[in-house]
C-alpha atoms as a PDB file:
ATOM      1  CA  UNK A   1       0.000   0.000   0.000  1.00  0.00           C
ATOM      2  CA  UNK A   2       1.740   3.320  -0.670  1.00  0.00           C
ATOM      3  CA  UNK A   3       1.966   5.994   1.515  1.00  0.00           C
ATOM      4  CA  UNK A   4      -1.029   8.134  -0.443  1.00  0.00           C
ATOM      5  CA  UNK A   5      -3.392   5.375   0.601  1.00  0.00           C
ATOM      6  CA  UNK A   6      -2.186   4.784   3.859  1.00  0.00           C
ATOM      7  CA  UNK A   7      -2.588   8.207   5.254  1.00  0.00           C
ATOM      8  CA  UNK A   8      -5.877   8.141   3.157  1.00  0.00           C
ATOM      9  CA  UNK A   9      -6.686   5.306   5.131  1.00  0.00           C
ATOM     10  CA  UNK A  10      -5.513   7.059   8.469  1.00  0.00           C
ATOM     11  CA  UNK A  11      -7.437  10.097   7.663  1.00  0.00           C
ATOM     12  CA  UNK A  12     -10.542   8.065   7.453  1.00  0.00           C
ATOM     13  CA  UNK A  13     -10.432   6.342  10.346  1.00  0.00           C
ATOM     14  CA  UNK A  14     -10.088   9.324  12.399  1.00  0.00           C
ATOM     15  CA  UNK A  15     -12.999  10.618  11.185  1.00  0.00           C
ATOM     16  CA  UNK A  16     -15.231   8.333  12.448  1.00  0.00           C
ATOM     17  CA  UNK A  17     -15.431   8.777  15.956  1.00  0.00           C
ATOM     18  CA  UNK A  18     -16.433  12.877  15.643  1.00  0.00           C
ATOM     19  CA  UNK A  19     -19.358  11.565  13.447  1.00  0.00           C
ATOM     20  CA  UNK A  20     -20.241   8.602  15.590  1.00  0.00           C
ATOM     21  CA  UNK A  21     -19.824  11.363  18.787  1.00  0.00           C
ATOM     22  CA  UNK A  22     -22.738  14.073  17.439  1.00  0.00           C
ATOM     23  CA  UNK A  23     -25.961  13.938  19.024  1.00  0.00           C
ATOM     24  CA  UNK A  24     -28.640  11.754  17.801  1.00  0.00           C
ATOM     25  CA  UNK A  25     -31.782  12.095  18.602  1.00  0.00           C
ATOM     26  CA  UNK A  26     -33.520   9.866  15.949  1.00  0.00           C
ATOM     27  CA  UNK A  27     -34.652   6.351  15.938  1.00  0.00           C
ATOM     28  CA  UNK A  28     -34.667   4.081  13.130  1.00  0.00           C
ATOM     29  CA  UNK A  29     -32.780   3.222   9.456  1.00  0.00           C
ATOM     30  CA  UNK A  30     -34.537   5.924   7.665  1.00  0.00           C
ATOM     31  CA  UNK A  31     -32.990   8.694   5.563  1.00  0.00           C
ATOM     32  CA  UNK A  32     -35.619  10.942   7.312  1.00  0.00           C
ATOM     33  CA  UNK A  33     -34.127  10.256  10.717  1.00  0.00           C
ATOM     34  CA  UNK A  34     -32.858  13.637  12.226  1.00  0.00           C
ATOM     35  CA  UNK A  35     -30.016  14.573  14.570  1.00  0.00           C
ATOM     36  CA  UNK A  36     -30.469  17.281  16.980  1.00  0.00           C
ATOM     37  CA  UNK A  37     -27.999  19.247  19.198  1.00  0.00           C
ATOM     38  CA  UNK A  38     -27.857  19.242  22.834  1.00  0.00           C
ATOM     39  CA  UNK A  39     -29.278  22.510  23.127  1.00  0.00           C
ATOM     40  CA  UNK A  40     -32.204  21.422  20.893  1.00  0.00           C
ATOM     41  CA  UNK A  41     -32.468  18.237  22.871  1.00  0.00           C
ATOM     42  CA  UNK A  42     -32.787  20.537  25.688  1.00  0.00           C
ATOM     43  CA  UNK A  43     -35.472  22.738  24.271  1.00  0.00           C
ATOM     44  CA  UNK A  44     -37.389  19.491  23.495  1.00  0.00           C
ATOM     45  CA  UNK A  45     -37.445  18.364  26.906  1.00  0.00           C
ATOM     46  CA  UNK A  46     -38.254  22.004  28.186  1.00  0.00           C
ATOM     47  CA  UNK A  47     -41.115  22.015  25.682  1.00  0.00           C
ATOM     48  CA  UNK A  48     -42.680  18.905  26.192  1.00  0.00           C
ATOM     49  CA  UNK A  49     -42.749  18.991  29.640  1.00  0.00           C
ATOM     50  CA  UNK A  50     -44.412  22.243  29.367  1.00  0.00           C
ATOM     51  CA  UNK A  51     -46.962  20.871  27.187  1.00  0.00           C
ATOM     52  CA  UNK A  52     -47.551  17.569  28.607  1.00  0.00           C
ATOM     53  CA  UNK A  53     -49.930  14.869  27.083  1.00  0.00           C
ATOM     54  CA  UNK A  54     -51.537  11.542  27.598  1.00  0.00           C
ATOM     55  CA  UNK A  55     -49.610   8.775  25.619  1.00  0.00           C
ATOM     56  CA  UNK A  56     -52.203   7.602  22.908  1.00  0.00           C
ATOM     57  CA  UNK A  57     -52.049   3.205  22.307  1.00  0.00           C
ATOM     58  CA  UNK A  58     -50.600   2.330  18.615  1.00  0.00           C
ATOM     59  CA  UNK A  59     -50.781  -0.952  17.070  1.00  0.00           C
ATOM     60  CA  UNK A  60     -47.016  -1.860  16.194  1.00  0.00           C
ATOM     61  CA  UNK A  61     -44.079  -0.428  15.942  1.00  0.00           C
ATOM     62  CA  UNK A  62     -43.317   3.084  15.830  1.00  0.00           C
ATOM     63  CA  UNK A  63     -40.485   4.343  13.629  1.00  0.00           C
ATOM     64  CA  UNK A  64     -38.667   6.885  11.652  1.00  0.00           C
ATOM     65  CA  UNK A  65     -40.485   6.733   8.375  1.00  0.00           C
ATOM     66  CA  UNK A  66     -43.975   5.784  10.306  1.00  0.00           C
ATOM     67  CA  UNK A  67     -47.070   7.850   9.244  1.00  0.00           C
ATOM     68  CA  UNK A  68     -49.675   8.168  11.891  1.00  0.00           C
ATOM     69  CA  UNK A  69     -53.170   8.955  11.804  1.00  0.00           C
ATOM     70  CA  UNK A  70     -54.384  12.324  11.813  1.00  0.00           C
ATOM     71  CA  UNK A  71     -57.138  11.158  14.396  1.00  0.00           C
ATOM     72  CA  UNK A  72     -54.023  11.668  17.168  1.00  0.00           C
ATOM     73  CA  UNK A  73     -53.392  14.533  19.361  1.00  0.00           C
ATOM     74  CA  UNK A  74     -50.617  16.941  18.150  1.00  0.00           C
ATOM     75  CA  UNK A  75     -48.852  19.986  19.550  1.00  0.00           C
ATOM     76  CA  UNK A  76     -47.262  22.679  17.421  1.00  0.00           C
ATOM     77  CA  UNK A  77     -43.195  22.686  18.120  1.00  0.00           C
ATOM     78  CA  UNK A  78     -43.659  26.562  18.875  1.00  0.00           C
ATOM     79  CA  UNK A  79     -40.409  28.804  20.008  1.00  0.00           C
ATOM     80  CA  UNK A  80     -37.522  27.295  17.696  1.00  0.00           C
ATOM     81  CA  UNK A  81     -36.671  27.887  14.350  1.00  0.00           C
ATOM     82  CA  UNK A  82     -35.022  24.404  13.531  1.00  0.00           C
ATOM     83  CA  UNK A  83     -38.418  22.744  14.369  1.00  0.00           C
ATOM     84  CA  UNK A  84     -41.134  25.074  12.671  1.00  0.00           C
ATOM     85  CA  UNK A  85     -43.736  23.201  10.701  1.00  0.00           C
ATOM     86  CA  UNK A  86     -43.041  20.379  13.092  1.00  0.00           C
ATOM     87  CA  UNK A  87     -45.174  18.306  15.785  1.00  0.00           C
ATOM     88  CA  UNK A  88     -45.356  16.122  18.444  1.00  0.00           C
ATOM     89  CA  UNK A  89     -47.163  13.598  19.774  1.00  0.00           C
ATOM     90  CA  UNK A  90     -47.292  11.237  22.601  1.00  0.00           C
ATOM     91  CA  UNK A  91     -47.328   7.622  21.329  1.00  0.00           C
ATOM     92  CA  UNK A  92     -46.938   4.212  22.895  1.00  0.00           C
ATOM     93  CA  UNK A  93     -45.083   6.042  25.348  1.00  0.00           C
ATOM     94  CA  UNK A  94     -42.696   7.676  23.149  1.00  0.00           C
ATOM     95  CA  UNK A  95     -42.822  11.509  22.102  1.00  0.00           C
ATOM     96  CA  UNK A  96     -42.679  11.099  18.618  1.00  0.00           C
ATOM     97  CA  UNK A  97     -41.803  13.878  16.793  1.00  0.00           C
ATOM     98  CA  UNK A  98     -43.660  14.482  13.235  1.00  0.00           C
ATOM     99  CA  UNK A  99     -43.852  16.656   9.969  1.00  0.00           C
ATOM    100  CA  UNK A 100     -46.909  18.219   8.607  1.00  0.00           C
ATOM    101  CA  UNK A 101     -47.662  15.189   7.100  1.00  0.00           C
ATOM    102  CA  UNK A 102     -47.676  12.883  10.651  1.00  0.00           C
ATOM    103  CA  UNK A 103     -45.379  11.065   8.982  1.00  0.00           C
ATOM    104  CA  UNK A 104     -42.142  10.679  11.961  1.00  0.00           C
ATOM    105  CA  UNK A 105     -38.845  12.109  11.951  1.00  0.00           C
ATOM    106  CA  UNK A 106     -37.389  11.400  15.104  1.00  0.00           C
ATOM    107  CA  UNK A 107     -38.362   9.945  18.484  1.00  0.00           C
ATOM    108  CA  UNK A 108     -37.415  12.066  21.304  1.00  0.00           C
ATOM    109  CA  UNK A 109     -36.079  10.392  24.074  1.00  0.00           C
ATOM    110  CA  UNK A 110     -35.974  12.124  27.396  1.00  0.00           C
ATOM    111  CA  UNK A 111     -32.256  12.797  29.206  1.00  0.00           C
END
């Protein structure tokens, strides 16, 4: 292996562990999954315990890519720009965070 490729190989490897390090806030395999900072993650918590809800019963699994029925309770993400036209909801016992079309980006697990 020449020296090109090994430092290539090098550089690589050191990469991974700052993007395996950043915040994830996301369930599931989806391409739709999102990644949040801690200070969002923080606003999230502030917000939903501020606006607390009943957890509504699902059938199945709830994951990234999961669209929900618009028969469920939703609140407005109000107060942050990185989560306008999103929503939450309280599912299964999971707040599940949604876009406008209920369909789930992330599932917001409390710290």
């Amino acid at each position: 292996m020449s020296i090109l490729a090994r430092l290539f190989a090098l550089t690589l490897v050191a990469a991974i562990p700052a993007v395996v390090a950043q915040p994830v806030l996301a369930q599931g395999a989806s391409d739709a999954a999102q990644s949040y900072s801690a200070d969002e993650r923080a606003f999230l918590d502030s917000y939903i315990s501020r606006t607390a809800m009943p957890s509504a019963t699902v059938a199945g699994d709830i994951a990234v890519g999961t669209q929900l029925s618009g028969s469920l309770s939703y609140h407005a993400i109000d107060g942050h720009p990185r989560f306008r036209g999103h929503r939450y909801t309280h599912v299964n016992n999971n707040h599940v965070i949604v876009d406008g079309n209920n369909r789930v980006i992330a599932i917001h697990r409390h710290h």
